[in-house]
Protein backbone atom coordinates (compact mmCIF):
# COMPACT_ATOMS: atom_id res chain seq x y z
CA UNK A 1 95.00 34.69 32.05
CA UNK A 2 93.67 35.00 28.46
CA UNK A 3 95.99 37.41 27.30
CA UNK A 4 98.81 34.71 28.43
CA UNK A 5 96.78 31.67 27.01
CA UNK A 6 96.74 33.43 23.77
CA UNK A 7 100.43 33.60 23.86
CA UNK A 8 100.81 30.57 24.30
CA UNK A 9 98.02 29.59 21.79
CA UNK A 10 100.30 31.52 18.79
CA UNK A 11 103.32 30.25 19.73
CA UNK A 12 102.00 26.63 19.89
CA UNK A 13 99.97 27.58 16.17
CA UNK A 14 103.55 28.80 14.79
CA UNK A 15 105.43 25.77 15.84
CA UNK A 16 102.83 23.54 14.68
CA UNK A 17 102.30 24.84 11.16
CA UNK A 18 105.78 25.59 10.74
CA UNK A 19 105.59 29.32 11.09
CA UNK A 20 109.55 29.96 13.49
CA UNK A 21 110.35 27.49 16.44
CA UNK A 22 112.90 27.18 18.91
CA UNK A 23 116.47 26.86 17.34
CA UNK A 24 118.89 23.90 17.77
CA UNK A 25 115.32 22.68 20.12
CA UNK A 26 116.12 18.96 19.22
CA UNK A 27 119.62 19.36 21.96
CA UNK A 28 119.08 20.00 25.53
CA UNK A 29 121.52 22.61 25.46
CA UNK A 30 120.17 25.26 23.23
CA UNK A 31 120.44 28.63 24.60
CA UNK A 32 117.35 30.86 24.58
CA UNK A 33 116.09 33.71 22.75
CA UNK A 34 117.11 32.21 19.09
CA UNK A 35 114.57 31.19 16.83
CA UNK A 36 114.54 29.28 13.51
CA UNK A 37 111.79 30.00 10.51
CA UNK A 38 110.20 27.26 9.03
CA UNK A 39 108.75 27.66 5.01
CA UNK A 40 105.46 29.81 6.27
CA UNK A 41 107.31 31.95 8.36
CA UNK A 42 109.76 32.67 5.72
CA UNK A 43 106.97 33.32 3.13
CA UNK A 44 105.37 35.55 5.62
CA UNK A 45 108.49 37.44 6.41
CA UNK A 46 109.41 37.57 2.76
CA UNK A 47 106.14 39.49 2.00
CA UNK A 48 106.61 42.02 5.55
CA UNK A 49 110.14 42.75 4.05
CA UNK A 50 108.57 43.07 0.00
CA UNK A 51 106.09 45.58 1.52
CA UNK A 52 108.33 47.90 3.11
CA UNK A 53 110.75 47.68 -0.01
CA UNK A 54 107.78 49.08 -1.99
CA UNK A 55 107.72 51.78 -0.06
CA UNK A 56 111.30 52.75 0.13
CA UNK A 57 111.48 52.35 -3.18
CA UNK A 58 108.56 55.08 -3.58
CA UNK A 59 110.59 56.95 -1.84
CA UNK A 60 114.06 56.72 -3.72
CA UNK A 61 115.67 55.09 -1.20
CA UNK A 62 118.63 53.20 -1.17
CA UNK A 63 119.67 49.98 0.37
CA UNK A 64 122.71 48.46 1.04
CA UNK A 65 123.79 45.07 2.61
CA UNK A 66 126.58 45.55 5.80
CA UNK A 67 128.46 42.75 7.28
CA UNK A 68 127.12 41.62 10.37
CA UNK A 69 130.28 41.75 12.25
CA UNK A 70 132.42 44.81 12.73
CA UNK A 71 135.72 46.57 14.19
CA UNK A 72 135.53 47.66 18.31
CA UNK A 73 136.58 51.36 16.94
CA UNK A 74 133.16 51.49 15.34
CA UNK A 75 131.02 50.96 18.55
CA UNK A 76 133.72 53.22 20.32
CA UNK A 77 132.47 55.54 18.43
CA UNK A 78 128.92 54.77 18.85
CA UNK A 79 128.47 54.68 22.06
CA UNK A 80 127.93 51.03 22.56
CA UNK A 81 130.57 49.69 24.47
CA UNK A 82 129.58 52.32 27.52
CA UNK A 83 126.02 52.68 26.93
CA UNK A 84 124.73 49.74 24.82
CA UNK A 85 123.19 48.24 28.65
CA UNK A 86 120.46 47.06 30.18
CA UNK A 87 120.18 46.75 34.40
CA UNK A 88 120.82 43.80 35.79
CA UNK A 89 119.94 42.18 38.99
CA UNK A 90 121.59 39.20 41.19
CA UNK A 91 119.40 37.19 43.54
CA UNK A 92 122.15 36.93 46.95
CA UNK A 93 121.49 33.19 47.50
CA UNK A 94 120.77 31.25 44.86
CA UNK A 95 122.49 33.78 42.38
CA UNK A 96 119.38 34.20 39.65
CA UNK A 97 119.81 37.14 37.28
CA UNK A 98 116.93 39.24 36.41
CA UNK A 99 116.29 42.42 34.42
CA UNK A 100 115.90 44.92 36.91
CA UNK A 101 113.19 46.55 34.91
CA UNK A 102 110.93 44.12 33.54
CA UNK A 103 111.04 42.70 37.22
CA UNK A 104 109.29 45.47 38.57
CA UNK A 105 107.05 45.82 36.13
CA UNK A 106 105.82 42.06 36.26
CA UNK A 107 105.63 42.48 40.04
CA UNK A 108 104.00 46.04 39.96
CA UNK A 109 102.06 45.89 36.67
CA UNK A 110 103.40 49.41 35.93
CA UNK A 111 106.04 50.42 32.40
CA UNK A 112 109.18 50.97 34.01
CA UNK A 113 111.75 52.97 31.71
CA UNK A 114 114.60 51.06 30.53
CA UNK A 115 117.16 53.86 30.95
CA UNK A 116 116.98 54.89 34.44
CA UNK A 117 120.22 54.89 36.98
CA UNK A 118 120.64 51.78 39.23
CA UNK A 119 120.00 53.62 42.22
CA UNK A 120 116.38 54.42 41.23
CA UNK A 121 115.91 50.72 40.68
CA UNK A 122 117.17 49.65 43.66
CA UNK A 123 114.57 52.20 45.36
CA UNK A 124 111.80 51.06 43.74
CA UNK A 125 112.60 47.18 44.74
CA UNK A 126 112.85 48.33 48.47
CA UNK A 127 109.91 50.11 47.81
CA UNK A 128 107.87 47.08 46.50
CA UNK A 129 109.56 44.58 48.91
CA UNK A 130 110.57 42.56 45.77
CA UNK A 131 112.52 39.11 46.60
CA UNK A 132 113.89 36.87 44.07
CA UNK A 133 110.79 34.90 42.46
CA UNK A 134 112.54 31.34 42.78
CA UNK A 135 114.49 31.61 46.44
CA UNK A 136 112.43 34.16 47.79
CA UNK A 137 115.82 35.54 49.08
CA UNK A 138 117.50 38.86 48.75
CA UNK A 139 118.08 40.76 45.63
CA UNK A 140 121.24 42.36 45.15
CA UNK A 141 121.88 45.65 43.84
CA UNK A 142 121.31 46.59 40.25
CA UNK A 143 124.58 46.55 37.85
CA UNK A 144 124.41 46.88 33.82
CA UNK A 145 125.21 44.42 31.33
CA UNK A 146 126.53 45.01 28.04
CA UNK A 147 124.55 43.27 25.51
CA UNK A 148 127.08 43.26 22.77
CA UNK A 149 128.70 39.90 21.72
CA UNK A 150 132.30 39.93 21.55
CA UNK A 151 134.03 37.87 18.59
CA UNK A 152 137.86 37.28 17.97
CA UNK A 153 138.99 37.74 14.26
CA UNK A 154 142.13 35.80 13.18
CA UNK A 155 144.67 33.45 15.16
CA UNK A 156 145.23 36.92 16.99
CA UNK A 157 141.45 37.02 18.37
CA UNK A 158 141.15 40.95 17.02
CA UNK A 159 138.36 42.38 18.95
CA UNK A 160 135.81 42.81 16.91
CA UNK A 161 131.36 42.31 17.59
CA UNK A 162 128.43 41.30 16.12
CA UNK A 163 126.30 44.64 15.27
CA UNK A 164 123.45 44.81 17.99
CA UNK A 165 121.46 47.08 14.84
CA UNK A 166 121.67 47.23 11.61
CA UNK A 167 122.40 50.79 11.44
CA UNK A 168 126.30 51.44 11.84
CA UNK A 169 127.07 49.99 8.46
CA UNK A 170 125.03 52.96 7.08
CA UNK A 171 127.00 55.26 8.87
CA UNK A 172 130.21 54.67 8.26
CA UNK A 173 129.81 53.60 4.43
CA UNK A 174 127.36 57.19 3.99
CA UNK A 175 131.25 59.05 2.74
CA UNK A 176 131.61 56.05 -0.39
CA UNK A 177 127.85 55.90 -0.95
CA UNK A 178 128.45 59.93 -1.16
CA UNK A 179 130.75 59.59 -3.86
CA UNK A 180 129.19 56.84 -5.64
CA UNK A 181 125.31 57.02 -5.67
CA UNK A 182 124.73 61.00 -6.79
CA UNK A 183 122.55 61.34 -3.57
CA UNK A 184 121.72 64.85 -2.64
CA UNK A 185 119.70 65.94 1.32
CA UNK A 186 117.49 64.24 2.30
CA UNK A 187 118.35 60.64 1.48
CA UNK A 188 116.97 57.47 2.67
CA UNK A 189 119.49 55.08 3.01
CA UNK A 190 117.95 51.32 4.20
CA UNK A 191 119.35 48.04 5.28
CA UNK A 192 117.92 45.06 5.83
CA UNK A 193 119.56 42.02 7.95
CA UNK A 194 120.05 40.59 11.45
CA UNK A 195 121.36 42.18 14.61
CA UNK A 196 122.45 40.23 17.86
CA UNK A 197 121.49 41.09 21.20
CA UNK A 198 122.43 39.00 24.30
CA UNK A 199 119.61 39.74 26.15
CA UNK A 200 119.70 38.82 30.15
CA UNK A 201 116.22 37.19 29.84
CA UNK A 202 114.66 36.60 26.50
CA UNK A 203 110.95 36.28 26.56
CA UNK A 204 107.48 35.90 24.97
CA UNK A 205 108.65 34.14 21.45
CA UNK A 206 109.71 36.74 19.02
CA UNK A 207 109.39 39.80 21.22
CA UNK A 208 112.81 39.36 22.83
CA UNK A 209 115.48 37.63 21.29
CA UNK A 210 118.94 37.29 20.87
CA UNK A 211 119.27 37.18 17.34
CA UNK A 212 116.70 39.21 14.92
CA UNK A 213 115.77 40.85 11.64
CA UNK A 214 115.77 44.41 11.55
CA UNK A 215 114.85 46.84 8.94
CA UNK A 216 116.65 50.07 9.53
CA UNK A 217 116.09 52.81 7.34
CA UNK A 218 118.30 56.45 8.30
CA UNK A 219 117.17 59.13 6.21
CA UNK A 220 120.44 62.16 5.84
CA UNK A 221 119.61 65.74 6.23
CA UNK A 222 120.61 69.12 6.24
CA UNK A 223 119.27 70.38 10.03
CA UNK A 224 118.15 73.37 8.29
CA UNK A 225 116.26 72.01 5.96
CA UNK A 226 113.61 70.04 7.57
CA UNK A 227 110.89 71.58 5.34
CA UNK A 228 110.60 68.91 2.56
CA UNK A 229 108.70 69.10 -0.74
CA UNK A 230 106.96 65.21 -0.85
CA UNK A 231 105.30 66.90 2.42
CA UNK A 232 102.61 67.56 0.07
CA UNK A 233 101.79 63.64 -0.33
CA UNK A 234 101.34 62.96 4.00
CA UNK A 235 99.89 66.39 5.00
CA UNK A 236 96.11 65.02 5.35
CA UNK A 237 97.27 61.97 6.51
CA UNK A 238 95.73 61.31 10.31
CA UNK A 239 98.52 60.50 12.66
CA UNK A 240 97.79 58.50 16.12
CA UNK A 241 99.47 60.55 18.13
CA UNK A 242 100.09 59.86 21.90
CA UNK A 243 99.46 63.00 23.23
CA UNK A 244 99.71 63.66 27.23
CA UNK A 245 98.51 60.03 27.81
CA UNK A 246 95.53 60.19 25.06
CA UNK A 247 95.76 59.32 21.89
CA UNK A 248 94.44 61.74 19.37
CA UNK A 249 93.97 61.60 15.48
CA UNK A 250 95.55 64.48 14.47
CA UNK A 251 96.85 65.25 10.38
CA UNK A 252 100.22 65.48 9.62
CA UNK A 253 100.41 69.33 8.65
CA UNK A 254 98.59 70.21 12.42
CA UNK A 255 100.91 68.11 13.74
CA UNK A 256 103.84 70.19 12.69
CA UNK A 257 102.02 73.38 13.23
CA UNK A 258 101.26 72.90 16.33
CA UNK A 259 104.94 71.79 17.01
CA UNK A 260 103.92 68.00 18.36
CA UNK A 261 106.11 67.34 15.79
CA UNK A 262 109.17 68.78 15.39
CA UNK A 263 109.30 69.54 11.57
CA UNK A 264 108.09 68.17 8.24
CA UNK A 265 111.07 65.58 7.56
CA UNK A 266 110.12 63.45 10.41
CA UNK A 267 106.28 63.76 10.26
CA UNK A 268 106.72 62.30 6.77
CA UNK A 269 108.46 59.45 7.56
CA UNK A 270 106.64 58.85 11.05
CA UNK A 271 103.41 59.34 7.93
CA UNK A 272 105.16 56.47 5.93
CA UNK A 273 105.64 53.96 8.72
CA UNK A 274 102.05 54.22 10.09
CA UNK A 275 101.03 53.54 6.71
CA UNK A 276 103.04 50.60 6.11
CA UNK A 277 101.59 48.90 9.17
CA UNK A 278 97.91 49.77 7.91
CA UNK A 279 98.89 48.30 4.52
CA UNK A 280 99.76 45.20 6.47
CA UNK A 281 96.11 45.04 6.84
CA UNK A 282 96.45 46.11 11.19
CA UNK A 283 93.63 48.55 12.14
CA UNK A 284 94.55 51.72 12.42
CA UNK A 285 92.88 51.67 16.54
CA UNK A 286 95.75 49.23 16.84
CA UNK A 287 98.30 51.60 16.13
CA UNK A 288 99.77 54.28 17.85
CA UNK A 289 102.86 56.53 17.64
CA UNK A 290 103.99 57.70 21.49
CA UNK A 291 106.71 60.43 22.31
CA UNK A 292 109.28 59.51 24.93
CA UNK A 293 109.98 60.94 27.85
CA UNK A 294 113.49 61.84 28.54
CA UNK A 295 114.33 58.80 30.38
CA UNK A 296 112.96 56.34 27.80
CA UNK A 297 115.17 58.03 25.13
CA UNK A 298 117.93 55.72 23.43
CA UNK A 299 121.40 57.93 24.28
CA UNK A 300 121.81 58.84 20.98
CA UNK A 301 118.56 60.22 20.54
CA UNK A 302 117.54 64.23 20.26
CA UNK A 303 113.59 63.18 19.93
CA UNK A 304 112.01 59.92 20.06
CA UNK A 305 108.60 58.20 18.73
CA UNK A 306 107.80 54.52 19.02
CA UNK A 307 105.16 52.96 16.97
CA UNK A 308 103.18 50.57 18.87
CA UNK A 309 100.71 47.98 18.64
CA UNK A 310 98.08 46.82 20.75
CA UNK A 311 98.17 43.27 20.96
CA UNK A 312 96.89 40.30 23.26
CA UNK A 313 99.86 41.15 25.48
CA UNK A 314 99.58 44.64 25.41
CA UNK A 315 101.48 47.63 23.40
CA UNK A 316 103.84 46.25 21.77
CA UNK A 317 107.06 48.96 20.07
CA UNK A 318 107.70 47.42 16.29
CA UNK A 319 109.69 50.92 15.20
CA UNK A 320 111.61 53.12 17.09
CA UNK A 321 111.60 56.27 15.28
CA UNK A 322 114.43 58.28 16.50
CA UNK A 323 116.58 62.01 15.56
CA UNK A 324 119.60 60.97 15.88
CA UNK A 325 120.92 64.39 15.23
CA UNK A 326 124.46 64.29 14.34
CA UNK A 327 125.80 61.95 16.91
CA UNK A 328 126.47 59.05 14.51
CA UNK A 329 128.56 61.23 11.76
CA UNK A 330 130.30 63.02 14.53
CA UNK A 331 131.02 60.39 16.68
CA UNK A 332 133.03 58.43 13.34
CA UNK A 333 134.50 61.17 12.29
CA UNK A 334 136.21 61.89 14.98
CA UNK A 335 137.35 58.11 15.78
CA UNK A 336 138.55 57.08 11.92
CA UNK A 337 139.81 60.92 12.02
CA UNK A 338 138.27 61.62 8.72
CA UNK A 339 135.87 64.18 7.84
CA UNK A 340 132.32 63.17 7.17
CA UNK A 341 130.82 66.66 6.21
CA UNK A 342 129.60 67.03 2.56
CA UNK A 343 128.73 70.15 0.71
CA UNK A 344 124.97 70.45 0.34
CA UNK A 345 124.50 72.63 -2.77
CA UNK A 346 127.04 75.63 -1.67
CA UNK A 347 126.78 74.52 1.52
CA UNK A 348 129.02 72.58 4.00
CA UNK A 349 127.05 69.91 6.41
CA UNK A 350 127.83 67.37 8.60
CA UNK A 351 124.09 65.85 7.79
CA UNK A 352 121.71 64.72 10.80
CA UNK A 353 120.22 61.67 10.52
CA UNK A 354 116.38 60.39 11.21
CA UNK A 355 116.05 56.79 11.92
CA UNK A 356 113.06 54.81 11.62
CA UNK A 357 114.21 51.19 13.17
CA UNK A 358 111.73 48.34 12.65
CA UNK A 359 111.63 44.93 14.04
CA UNK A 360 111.00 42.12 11.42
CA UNK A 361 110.31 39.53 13.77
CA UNK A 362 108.12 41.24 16.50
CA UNK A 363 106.12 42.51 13.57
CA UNK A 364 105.25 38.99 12.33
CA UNK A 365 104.75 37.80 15.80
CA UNK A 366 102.02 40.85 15.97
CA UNK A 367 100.82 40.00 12.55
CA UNK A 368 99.74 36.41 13.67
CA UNK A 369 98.38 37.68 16.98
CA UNK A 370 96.00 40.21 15.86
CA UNK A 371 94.81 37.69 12.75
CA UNK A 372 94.91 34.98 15.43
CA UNK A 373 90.98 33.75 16.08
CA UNK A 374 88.98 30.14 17.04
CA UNK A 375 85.22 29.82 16.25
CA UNK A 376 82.88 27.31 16.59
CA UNK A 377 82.16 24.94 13.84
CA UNK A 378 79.57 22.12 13.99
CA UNK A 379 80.56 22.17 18.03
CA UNK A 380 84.32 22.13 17.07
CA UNK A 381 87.13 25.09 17.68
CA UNK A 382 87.89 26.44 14.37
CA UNK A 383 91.18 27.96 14.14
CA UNK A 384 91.77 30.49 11.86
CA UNK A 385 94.22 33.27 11.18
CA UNK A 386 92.44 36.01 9.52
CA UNK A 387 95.56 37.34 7.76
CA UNK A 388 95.09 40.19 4.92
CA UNK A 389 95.16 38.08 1.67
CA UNK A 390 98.04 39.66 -0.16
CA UNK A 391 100.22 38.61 3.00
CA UNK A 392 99.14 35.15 3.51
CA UNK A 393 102.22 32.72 3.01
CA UNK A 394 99.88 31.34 -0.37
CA UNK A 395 96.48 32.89 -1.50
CA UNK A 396 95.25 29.51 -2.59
CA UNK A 397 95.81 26.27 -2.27
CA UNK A 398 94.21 23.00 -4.37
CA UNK A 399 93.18 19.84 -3.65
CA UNK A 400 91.88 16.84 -5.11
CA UNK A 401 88.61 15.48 -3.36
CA UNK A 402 90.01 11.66 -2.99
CA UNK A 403 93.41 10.32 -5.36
CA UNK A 404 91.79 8.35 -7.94
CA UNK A 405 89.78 9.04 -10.89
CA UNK A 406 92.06 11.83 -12.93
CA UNK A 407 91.37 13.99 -9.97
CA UNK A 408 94.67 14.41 -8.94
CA UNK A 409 95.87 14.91 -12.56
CA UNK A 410 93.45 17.91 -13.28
CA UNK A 411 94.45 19.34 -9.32
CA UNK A 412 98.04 19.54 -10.79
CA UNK A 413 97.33 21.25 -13.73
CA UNK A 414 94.99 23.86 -12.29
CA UNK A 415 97.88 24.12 -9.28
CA UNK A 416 100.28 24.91 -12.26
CA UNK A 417 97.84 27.14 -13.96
CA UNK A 418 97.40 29.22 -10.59
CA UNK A 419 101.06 29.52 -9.46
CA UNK A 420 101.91 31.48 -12.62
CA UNK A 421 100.22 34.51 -11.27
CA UNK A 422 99.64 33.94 -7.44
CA UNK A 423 101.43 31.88 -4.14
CA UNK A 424 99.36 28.69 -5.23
CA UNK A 425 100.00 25.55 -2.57
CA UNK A 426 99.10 22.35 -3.65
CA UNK A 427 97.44 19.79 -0.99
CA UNK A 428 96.53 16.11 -1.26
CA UNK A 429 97.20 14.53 2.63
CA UNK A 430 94.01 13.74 3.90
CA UNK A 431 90.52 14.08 3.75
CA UNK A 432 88.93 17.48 2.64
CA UNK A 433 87.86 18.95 6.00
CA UNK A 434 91.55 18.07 7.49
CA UNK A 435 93.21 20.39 4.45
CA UNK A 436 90.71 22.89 5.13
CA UNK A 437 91.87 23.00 8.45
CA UNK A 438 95.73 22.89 7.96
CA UNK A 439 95.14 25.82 5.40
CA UNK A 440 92.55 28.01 7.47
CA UNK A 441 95.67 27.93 10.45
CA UNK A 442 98.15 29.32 7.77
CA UNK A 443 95.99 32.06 6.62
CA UNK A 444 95.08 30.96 3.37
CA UNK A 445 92.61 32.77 2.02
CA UNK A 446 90.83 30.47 -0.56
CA UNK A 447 90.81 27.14 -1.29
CA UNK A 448 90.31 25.10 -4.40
CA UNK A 449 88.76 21.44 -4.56
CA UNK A 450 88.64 19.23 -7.46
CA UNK A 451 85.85 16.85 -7.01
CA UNK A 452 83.40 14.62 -9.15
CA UNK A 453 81.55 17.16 -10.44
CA UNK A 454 84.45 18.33 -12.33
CA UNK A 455 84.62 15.78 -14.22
CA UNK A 456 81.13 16.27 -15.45
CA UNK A 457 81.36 19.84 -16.32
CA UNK A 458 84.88 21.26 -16.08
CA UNK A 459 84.21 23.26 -12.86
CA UNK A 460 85.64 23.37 -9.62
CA UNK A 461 84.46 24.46 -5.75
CA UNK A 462 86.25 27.94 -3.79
CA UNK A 463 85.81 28.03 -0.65
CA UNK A 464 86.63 31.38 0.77
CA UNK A 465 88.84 31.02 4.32
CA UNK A 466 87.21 33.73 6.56
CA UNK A 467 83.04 32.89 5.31
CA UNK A 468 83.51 29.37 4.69
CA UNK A 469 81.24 30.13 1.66
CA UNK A 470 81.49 27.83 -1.47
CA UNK A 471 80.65 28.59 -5.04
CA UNK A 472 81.31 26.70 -8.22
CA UNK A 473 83.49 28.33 -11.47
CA UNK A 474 84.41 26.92 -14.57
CA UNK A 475 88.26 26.12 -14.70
CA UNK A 476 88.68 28.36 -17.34
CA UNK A 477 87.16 31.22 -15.34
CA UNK A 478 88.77 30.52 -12.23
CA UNK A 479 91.85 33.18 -12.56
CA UNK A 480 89.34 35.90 -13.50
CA UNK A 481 87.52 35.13 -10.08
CA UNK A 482 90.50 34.62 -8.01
CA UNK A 483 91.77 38.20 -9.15
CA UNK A 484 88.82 39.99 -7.96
């Protein structure tokens, strides 16, 4: 029960201070699993997106912007339009339609892959005596449903979809980015934007929707050439590895040595994306990276990591880290009939691909999760989310004590002052305890009041969000202080 409370205590926080909330929620006939971003939630997406950019850019890599709707030919080639499924289950009476999967697993609190045949499903509901949850009837047998959504283009209707990942835009513009950006093997090549996925049965707020932001990054290779010279900067780095259901702190160069890892390349990059999530200020207990089994494996897939996060409703997946192999280059080539190899200093290569696919949204539903706390104050619930500072939609906020006496004038200049070098917010609704409040739910981590005292000696009160400590600084030291 507190693990759902919680849930419901974030998504209730988010909608409330303007974080994302339902889309289109003001008409009775809004469909589920969309979700519009108020100005926080932007702010705090903005920075998730600015911190992975830093460290793409770190590593040369380039980034493009697809369009979000493509051609049938180029999920023919994919694989989508056979494979892109999830299982699907009718209720015999009252005709309810479930996930197959995540119905077991609510009714047997056990993971059930996502990629097993129907006929295993079925088993394990006959196993488990499972009925449909509202009739209490019969379940059917287990089908698959295509999650892609089909668009016409023109008077004509030309079948055409909106991308379920970001990805395929990489793929089939790698020949002109070839040509164009001097790239030699291994190259990063990133995208962010939003991919559609009509899910049978969105759930839990950001975890499962039907429209999202991705960041998909695939880096090219040369297969034999996994041994990469930047290994040098990750070697030492520990890795949380999930290793025959324990998780074990293991560094980067063991992990390769000892073959956990199947070369350099992708120890680097799995290196990179664990790092990015620590930078995001999540503790590194809270992360893991887990190998898949077989059956968990996307189709396109030759190995397979997830990173996950423990959070209030368990491990979460943010990035699926996946070697792709050549099935993406191959499977083009051979529907647009061109050729897609490259040389690679004398030699020729059709390159292989390593994909690290991370979800924007799920990440900044973890974010406010894990930073998510209450405390008592004075008797009262204090709610507070204990985001890390650079991160915070603003790092300060000002406000004049009470709107009279030049207080709000000097507020505004000090506001003005502030926003030249950090997210400043400016706040004068209310008494001083209710803006405390409002900001400590946003993650704000300090907060500057203009009071009478400053009018006597030019100095003003921060109060720091996650203490609730005060101390008082001369105006014309407060940047200084604030940039400690």
């Amino acid at each position: 029960m507190a693990e759902k409370s919680k849930l419901d205590d974030v998504m209730n926080l988010a909608m409330k201070r303007g974080f994302f909330f339902p889309s289109s929620e003001i008409y009775a006939d809004a469909p589920s699993g969309f979700f519009d971003y108020g100005p926080n939630g932007v702010a705090l997406k903005n920075k998730i997106i600015a911190k992975w950019r830093e460290i793409l850019k770190a590593d040369n890599a380039l980034e493009i912007d697809g369009s979000q709707i493509m051609p049938k030919s180029v999920f023919v080639a994919s694989g989508h339009l056979v494979s892109f499924t999830d299982p699907l289950i009718k209720c015999e009476k009252c005709k309810s339609i479930y996930r197959a999967d995540k119905l077991i697993e609510e009714k047997t609190d056990k993971a059930i892959p996502e990629k097993l045949a129907n006929e295993k499903y079925d088993e394990m509901i006959e196993k488990n005596k499972l009925i449909c949850p509202k009739c209490k009837n019969r379940l059917g047998k287990t089908g698959r449903w295509n999650m892609m959504f089909r668009v016409g283009i023109g008077p004509e209707e030309k079948e055409a979809y909106l991308r379920p990942e970001t990805c395929q835009s990489i793929f089939v513009d790698f020949p002109r980015l070839w040509q164009t950006m001097r790239m030699k093997l291994p190259q990063a090549i990133a995208q962010f934007g939003r991919s559609f996925r009509n899910e049978i049965s969105p759930r839990q707020g950001l975890l499962r929707v039907r429209e999202f932001t991705q960041s998909e990054t695939e880096v090219f290779f040369n297969p034999k050439k996994t041994e990469i010279e930047k290994f040098f900067r990750v070697k030492k780095n520990k890795l949380r590895l999930m290793i025959d259901n324990k998780i074990q702190e293991v560094t980067a160069e063991e992990a390769v040595k000892r073959k956990i890892i199947s070369s350099q390349l992708i120890a680097y990059y799995l290196s990179l994306v664990q790092g990015f999530y620590e930078s995001l200020g999540i503790a590194k207990d809270k992360i893991r990276l887990r190998k898949l089994t077989d059956d968990e494996n996307a189709f396109y897939a030759k190995e397979a990591w997830d990173l996950e996060i423990q959070t209030s409703v368990g491990w979460i997946e943010m990035v699926a880290c996946n070697n792709r192999g050549d099935y993406d280059l191959k499977g083009h080539a051979k529907q647009s009939t061109k050729n897609l190899e490259i040389m690679d200093n004398d030699e020729k290569v059709l390159p292989h691909v390593f994909e690290l696919s991370m979800g924007i949204d799920r990440t900044l539903y973890v974010l406010l999760d894990l930073a998510y706390e209450t405390e008592k104050v004075s008797g009262e619930d204090r709610v507070v989310l204990k985001l890390k500072p650079e991160i915070a939609p603003f790092y300060v906020a000002v406000f004049p004590l009470v709107n009279k006496e030049s207080m709000p004038e000097i507020a505004e200049k000090v506001y003005k002052m502030l926003s030249e070098k950090f997210d400043a917010s400016y706040d004068s609704s209310g008494s001083i305890g209710k803006m405390y409040r409002r900001h400590d739910e946003i993650g704000t981590p300090y907060c500057i009041t203009i009071d009478g005292q400053t009018l006597k000696d030019k100095t003003v009160t921060i109060r720091a969000r996650d203490s609730m400590k005060q101390k008082r600084v001369k105006i014309d030291k407060l940047m200084e202080e604030l940039k400690k």
